[in-house]
Structure formats: structure tokens, C-alpha cells
C-alpha atoms as a PDB file:
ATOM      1  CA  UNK A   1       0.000   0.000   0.000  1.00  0.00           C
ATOM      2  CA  UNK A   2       3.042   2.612   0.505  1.00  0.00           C
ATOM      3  CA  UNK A   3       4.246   1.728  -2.121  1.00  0.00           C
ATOM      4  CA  UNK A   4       0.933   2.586  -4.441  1.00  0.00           C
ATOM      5  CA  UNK A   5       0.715   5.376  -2.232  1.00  0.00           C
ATOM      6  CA  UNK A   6       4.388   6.750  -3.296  1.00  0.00           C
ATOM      7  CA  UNK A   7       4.269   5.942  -7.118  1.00  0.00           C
ATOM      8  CA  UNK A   8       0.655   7.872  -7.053  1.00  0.00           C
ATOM      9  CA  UNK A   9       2.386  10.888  -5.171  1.00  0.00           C
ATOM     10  CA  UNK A  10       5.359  10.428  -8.053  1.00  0.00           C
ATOM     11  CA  UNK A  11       2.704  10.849 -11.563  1.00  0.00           C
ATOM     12  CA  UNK A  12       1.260  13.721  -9.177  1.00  0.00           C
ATOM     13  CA  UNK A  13       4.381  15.782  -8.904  1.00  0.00           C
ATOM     14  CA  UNK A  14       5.307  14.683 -12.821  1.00  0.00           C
ATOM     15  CA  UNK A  15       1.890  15.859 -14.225  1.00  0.00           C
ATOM     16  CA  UNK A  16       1.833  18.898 -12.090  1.00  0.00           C
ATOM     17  CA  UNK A  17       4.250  21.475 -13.814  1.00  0.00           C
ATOM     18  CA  UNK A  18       3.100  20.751 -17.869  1.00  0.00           C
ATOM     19  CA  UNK A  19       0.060  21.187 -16.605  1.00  0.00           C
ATOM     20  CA  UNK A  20       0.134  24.443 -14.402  1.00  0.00           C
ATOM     21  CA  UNK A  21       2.385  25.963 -17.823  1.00  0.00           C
ATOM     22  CA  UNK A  22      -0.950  24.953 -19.983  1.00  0.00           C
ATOM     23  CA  UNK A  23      -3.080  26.471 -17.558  1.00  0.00           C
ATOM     24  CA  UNK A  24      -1.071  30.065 -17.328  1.00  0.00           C
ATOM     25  CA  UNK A  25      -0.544  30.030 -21.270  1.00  0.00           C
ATOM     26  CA  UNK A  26      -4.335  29.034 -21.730  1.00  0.00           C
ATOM     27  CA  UNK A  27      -5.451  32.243 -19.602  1.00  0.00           C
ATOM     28  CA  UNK A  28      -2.448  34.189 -20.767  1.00  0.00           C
ATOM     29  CA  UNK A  29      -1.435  33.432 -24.059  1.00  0.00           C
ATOM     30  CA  UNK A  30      -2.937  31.530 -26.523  1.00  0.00           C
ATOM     31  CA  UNK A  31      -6.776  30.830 -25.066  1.00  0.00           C
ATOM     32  CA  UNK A  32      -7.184  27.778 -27.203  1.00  0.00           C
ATOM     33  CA  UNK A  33     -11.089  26.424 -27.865  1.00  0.00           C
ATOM     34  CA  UNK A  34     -12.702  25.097 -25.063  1.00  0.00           C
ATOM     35  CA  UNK A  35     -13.292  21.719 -27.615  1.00  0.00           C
ATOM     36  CA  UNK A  36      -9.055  22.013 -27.487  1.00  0.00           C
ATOM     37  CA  UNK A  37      -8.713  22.515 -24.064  1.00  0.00           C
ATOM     38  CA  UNK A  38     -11.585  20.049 -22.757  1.00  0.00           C
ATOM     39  CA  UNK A  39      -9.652  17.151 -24.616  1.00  0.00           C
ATOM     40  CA  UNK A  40      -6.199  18.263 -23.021  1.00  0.00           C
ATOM     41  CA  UNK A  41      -8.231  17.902 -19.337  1.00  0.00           C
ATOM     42  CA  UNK A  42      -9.855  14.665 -20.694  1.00  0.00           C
ATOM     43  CA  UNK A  43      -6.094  13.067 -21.845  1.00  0.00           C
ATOM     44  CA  UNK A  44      -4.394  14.542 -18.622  1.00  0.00           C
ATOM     45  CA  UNK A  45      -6.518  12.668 -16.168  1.00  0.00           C
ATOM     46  CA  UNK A  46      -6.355   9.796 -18.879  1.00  0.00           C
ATOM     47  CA  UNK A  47      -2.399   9.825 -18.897  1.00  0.00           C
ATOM     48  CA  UNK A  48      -2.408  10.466 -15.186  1.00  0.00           C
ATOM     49  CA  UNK A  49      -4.469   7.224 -14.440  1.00  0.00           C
ATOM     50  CA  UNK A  50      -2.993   4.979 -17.431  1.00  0.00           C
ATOM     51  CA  UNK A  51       0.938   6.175 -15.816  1.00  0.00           C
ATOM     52  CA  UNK A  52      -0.033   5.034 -12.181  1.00  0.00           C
ATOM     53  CA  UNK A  53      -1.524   1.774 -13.693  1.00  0.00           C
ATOM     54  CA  UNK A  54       1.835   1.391 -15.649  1.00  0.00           C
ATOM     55  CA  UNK A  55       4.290   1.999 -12.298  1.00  0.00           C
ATOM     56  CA  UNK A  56       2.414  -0.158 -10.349  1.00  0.00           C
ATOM     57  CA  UNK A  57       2.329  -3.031 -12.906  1.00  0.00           C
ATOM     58  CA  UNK A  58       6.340  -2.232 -13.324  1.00  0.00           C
ATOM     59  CA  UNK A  59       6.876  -2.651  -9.737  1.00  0.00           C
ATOM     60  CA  UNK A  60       4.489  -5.508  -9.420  1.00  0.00           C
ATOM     61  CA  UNK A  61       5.592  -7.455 -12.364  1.00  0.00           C
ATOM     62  CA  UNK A  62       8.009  -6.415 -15.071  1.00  0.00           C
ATOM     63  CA  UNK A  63      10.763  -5.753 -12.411  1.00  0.00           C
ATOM     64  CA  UNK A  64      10.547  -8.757  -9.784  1.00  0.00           C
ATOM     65  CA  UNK A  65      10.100 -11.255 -13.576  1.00  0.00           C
ATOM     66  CA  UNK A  66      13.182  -9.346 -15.313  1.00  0.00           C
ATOM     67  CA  UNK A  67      15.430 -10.377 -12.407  1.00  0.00           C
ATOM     68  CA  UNK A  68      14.023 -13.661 -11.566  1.00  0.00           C
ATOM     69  CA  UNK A  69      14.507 -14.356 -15.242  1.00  0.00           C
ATOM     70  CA  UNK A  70      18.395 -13.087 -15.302  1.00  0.00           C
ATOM     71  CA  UNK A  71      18.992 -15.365 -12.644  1.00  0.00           C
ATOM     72  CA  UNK A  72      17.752 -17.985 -13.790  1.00  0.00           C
ATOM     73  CA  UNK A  73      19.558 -18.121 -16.996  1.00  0.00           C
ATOM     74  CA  UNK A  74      23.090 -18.334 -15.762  1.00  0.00           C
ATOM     75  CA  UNK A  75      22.560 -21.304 -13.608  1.00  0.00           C
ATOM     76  CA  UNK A  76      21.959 -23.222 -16.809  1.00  0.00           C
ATOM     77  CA  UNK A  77      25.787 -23.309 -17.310  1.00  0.00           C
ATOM     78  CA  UNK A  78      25.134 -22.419 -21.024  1.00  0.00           C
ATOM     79  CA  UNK A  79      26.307 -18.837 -21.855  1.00  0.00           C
ATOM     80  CA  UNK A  80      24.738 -18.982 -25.457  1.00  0.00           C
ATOM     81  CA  UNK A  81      21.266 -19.299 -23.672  1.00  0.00           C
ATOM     82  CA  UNK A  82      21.701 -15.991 -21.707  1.00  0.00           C
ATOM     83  CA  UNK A  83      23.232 -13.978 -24.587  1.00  0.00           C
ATOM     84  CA  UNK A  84      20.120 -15.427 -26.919  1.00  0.00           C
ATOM     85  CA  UNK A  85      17.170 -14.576 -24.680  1.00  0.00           C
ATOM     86  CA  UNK A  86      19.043 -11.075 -23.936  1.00  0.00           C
ATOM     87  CA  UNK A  87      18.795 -10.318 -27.767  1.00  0.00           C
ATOM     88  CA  UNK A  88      15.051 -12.132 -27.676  1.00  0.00           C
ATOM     89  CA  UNK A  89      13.708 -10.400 -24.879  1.00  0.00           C
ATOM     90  CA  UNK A  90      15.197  -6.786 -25.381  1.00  0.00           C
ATOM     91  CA  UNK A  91      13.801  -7.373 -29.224  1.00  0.00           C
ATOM     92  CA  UNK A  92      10.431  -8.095 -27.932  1.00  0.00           C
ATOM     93  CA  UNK A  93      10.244  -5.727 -24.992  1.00  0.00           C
ATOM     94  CA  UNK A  94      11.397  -2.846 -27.463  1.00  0.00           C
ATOM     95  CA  UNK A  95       8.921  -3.253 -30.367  1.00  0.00           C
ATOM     96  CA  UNK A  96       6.355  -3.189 -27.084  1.00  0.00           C
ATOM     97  CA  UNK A  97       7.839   0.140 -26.232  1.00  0.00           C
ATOM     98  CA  UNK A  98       5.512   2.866 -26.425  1.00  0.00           C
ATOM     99  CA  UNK A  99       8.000   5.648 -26.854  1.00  0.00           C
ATOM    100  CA  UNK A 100       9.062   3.620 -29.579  1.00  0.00           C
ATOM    101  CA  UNK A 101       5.821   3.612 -31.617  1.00  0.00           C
ATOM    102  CA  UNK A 102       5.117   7.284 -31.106  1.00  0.00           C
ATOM    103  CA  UNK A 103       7.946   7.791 -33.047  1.00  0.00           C
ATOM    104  CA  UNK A 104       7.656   5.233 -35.592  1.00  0.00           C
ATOM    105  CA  UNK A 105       4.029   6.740 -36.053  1.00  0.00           C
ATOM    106  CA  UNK A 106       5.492  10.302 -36.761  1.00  0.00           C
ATOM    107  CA  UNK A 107       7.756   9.306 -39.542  1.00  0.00           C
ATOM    108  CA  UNK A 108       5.388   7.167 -41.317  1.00  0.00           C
ATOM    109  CA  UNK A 109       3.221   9.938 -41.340  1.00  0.00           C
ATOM    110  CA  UNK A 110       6.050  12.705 -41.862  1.00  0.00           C
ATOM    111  CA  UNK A 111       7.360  10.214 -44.816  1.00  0.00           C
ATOM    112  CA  UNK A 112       3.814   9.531 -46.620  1.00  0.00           C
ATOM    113  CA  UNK A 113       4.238   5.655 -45.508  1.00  0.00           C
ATOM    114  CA  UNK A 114       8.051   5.605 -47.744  1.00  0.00           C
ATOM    115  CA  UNK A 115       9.081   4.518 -44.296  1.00  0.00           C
ATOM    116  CA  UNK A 116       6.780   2.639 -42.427  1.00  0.00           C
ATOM    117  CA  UNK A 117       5.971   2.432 -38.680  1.00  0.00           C
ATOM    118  CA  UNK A 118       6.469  -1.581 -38.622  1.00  0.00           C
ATOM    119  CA  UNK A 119      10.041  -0.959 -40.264  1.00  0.00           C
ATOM    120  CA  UNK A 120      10.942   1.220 -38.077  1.00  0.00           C
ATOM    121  CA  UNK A 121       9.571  -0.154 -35.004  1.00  0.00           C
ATOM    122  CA  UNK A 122      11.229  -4.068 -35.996  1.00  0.00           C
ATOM    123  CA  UNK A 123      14.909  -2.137 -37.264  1.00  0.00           C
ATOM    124  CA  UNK A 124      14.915   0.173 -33.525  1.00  0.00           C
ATOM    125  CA  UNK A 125      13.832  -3.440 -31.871  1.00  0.00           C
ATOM    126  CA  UNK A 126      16.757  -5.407 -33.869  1.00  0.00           C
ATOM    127  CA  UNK A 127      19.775  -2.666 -32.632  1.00  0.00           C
ATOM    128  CA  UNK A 128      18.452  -2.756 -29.138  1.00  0.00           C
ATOM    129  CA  UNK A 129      18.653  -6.942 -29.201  1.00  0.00           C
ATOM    130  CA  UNK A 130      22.098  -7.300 -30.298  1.00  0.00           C
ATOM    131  CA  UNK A 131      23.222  -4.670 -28.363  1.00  0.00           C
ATOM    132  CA  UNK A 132      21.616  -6.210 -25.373  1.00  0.00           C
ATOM    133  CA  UNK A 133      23.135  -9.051 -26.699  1.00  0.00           C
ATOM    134  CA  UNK A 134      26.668  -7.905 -26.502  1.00  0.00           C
ATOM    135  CA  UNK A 135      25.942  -6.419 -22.934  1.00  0.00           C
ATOM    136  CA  UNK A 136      24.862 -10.149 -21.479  1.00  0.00           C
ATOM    137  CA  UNK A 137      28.355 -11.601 -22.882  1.00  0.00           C
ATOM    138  CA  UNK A 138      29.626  -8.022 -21.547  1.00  0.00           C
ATOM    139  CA  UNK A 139      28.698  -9.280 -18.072  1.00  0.00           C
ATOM    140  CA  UNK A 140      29.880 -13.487 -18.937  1.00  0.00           C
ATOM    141  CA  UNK A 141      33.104 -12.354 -20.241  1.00  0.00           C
ATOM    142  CA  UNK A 142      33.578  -9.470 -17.570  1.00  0.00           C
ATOM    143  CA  UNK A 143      34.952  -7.046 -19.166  1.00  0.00           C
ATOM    144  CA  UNK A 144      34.934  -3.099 -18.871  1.00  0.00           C
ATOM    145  CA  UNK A 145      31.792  -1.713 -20.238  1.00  0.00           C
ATOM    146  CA  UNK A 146      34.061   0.883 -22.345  1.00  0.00           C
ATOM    147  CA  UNK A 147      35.134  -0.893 -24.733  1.00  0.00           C
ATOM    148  CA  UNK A 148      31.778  -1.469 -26.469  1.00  0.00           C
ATOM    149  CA  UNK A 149      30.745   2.004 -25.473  1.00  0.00           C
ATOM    150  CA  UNK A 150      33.709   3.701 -27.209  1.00  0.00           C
ATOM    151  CA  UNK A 151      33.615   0.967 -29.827  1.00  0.00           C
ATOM    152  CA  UNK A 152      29.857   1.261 -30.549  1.00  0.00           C
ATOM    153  CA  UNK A 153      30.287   4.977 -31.176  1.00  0.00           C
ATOM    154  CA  UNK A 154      33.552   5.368 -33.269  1.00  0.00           C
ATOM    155  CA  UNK A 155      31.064   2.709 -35.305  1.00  0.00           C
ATOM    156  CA  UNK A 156      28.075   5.546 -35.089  1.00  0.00           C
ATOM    157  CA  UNK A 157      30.293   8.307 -36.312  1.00  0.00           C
ATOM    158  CA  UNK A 158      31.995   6.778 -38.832  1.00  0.00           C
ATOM    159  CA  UNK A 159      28.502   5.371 -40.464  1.00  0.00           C
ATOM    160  CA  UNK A 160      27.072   8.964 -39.854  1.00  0.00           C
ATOM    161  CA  UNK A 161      29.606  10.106 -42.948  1.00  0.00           C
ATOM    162  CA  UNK A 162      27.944   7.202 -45.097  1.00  0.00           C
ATOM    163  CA  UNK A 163      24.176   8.030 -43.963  1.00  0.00           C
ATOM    164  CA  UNK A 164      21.687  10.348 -45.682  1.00  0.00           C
ATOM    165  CA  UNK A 165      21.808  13.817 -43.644  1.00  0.00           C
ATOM    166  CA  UNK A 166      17.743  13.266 -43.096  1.00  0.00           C
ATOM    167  CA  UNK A 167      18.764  10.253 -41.329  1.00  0.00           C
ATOM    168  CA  UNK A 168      21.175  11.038 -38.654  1.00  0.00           C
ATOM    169  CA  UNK A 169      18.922  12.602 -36.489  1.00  0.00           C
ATOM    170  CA  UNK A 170      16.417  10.422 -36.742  1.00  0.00           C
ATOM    171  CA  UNK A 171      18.900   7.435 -35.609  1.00  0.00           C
ATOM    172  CA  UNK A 172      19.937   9.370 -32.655  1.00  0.00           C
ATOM    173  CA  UNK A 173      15.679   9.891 -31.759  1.00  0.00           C
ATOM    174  CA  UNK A 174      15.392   6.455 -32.268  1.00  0.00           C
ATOM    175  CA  UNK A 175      18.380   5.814 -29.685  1.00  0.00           C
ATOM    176  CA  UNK A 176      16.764   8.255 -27.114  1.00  0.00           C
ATOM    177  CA  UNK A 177      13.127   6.629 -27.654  1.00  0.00           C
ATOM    178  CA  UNK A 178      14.636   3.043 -26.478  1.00  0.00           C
ATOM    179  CA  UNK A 179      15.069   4.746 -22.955  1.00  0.00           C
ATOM    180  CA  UNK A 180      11.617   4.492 -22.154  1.00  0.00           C
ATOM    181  CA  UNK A 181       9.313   3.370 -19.500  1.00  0.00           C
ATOM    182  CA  UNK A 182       9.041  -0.400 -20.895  1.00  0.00           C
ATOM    183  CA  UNK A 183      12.321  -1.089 -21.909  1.00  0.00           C
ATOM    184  CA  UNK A 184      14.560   0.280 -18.868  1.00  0.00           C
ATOM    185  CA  UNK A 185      12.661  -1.350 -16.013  1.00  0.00           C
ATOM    186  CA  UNK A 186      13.160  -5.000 -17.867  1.00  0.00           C
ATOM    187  CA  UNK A 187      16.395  -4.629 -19.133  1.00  0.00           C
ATOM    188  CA  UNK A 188      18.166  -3.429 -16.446  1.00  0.00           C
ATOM    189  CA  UNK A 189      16.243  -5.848 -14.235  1.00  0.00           C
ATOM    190  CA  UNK A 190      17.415  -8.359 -16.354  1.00  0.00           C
ATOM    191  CA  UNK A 191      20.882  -7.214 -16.287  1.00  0.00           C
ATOM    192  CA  UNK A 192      21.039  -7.210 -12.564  1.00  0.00           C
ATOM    193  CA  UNK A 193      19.849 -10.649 -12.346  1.00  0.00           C
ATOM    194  CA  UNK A 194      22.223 -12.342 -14.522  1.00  0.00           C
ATOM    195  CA  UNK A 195      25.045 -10.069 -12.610  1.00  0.00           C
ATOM    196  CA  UNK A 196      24.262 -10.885  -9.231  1.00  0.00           C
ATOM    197  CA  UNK A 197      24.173 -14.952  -9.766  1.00  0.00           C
ATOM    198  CA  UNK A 198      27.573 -14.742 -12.080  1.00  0.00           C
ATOM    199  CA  UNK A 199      29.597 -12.701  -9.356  1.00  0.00           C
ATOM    200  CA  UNK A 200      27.627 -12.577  -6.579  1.00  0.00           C
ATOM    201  CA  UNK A 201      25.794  -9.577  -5.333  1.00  0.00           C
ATOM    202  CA  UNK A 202      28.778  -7.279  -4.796  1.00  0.00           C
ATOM    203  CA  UNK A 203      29.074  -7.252  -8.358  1.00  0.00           C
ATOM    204  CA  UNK A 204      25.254  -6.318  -9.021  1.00  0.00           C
ATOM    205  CA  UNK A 205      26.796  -3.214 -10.322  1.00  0.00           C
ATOM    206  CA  UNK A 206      27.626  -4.621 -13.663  1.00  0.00           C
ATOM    207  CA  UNK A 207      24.265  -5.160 -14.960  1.00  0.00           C
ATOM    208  CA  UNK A 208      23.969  -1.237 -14.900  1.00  0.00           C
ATOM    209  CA  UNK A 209      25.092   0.302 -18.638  1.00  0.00           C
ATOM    210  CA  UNK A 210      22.869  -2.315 -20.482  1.00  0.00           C
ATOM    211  CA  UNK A 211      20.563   0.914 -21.620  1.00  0.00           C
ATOM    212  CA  UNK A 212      23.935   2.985 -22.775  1.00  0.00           C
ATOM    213  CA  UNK A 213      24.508   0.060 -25.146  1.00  0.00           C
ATOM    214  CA  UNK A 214      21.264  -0.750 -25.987  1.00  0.00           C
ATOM    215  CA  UNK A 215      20.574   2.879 -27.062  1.00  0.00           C
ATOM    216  CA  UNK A 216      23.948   2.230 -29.563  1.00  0.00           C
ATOM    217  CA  UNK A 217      21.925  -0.452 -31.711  1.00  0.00           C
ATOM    218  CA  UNK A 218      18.847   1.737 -32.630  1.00  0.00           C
ATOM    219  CA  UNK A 219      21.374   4.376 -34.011  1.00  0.00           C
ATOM    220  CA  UNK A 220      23.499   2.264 -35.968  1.00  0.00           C
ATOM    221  CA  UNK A 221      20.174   0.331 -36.956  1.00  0.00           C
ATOM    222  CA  UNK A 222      18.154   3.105 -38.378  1.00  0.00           C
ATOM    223  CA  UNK A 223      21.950   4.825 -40.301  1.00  0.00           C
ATOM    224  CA  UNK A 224      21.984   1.378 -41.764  1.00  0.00           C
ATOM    225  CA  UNK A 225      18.462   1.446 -42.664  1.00  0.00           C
ATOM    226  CA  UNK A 226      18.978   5.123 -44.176  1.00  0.00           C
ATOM    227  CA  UNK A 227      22.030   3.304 -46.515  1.00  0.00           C
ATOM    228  CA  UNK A 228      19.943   1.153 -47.681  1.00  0.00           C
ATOM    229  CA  UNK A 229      17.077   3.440 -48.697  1.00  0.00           C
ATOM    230  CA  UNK A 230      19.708   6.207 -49.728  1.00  0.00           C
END
């Protein structure tokens, strides 16, 4: 119950500021329709409601799973299985990313459907798997987590010279859009898990910098992608 209590108090103080800004510009500035503004009031109490649902079921379930799950791998004694359901599960957690489709929505639309949403949303969800990939036998092979970082972006700015310019940015969105409320809870869950049964729980530490590098392989995904249609 404290804990509902404290992620309900946490969507309260996140809501609060955007929407004491839209209240001062509404009865300042711009005085939109009262059709406009009625349906901003009707999605903020809907995105208020749907966020504390979302918390709850994080803390509840996609957190207490993601470990259990990274814990369980490693005792198998098989390394291959831990580095194949990393790059499974952070596929299939990112293509259920909502951050993810928002994006994937607005350059479908900006493109006239030349780039589709399910291409997008399948290439963002391929860099983030073997990227999450690389970060499981990261955490097998123990090794420092700057190689791949420095590694993974010598690799984004020398494919940025090769990439069409109206791609760039849209590889480094899709990077940032990875980092969202879906994919971050699991992974780094996950990451945790598999760290603290490899080296114990002193070493739970490692399984943080799995979203660094899994916010590498939407980049380079999407500057290939822009290659290929370039």
C-alpha cells in the first residue's frame, strides 16, 4: 500500500508542472477552444491514471520477472542461452515500447508511408537486441563496459559520414526513444539478475550500462536502414 501510495504521489508531482504551464498560457497566451482545451483535461486525467496503472504493474511485475529471469539463466551453465534470450527479450520488450511507436508513427506519417511504422519499429527493436546481446556476454566475459561504449560509437560516427543527412537525427531519436518506460525497467532488471548470480551480489553493479549500449543499436540500426534506402 506505501508503495501505491508513493508511485501515485510520483505521476502527481510529474503531471503537475506541464500542466500548471498549460493552464497560465491558456489564460495568458494563446486561449485555445474550449473543444481544445476540454480534450487536453480529458487526456491529462487519462495519462495520469494509465501512468499510475503502468508503475504499479512495473513494480508488481516487469521488475521482480526481469530479475528472476536473469537469474535464472546463468545457472543453466550455457552462456549462449543468456546472450540469446538477452537479444530475444530486449527485441520483444522494445517493439512493445511505447516511446518507440510514437515515433515510428510520426515518420510514417512525416514520410507519406516511404518509411513505415512496422520498419521502423522491428529495425529500432533489432539494434536494441544485439546490443543487449553484446551487454549479457559483456557481463559473462567481464569485461569493462568501455570498450563497447567507445567501440559502438567510433562505429556511429563513422557510419554517420555514409548516412543520408535526413537520417542522422532520426537514428539518434530512435536511440533516445529506447530509454523508455518499458524497456529500462526489464532490461536493467534483467541485467542485474544475470550479474548478481555470475559474481555474486557485490558485483550487481555490472548489470547497470545495459541501456547505454542498448541505445547504440537503434542508431546504428536506423543509419543502416537510411544506406539502404539512400
Amino acid at each position: 500500500m506505501h508503495d501505491i501510495r508513493e508511485t501515485v504521489r510520483e505521476v502527481l508531482y510529474a503531471i503537475l508542472p506541464i500542466t500548471i504551464v498549460v493552464f497560465i498560457l491558456q489564460f495568458t497566451i494563446i486561449w485555445l477552444p474550449f473543444a481544445v482545451f476540454a480534450q487536453f483535461l480529458i487526456g491529462l486525467a487519462m495519462v495520469t491514471i494509465g501512468l499510475m496503472l503502468f508503475l504499479i504493474g512495473v513494480q508488481v511485475g516487469l521488475l521482480p520477472v526481469g530479475e528472476m529471469i536473469g537469474s535464472a539463466l546463468p545457472r543453466t551453465g550455457k552462456p549462449w542461452l543468456v546472450i540469446f534470450f538477452g537479444f530475444i527479450l530486449g527485441f520483444v520488450v522494445t517493439v512493445a515500447e511505447p516511446d518507440v511507436r510514437v515515433l515510428a508513427m510520426q515518420v510514417d506519417m512525416v514520410s507519406g508511408g516511404e518509411i513505415s511504422k512496422n520498419l521502423l519499429v522491428y529495425t529500432v527493436a533489432l539494434g536494441v537486441a544485439i546490443f543487449v546481446g553484446f551487454a549479457m556476454l559483456r557481463i559473462i566475459l567481464n569485461f569493462s563496459i568501455t570498450y563497447l561504449l567507445v567501440g559502438g560509437y567510433a562505429l556511429v560516427f563513422g557510419l554517420a559520414a555514409f548516412t543520408p543527412a535526413y537520417f542522422v537525427p532520426l537514428s539518434f531519436d530512435a536511440g533516445g526513444v529506447t530509454t523508455g518506460p518499458m524497456t529500462v525497467p526489464f532490461i536493467l532488471a534483467l541485467g542485474v539478475g544475470v550479474a548478481s548470480v555470475l559474481r555474486g551480489k557485490s558485483a550487481s553493479t555490472d548489470g547497470f550500462g545495459l541501456v547505454a549500449l542498448a541505445s547504440i543499436g537503434p542508431i546504428l540500426a536506423v543509419m543502416a536502414l537510411g544506406v539502404i534506402y539512400g
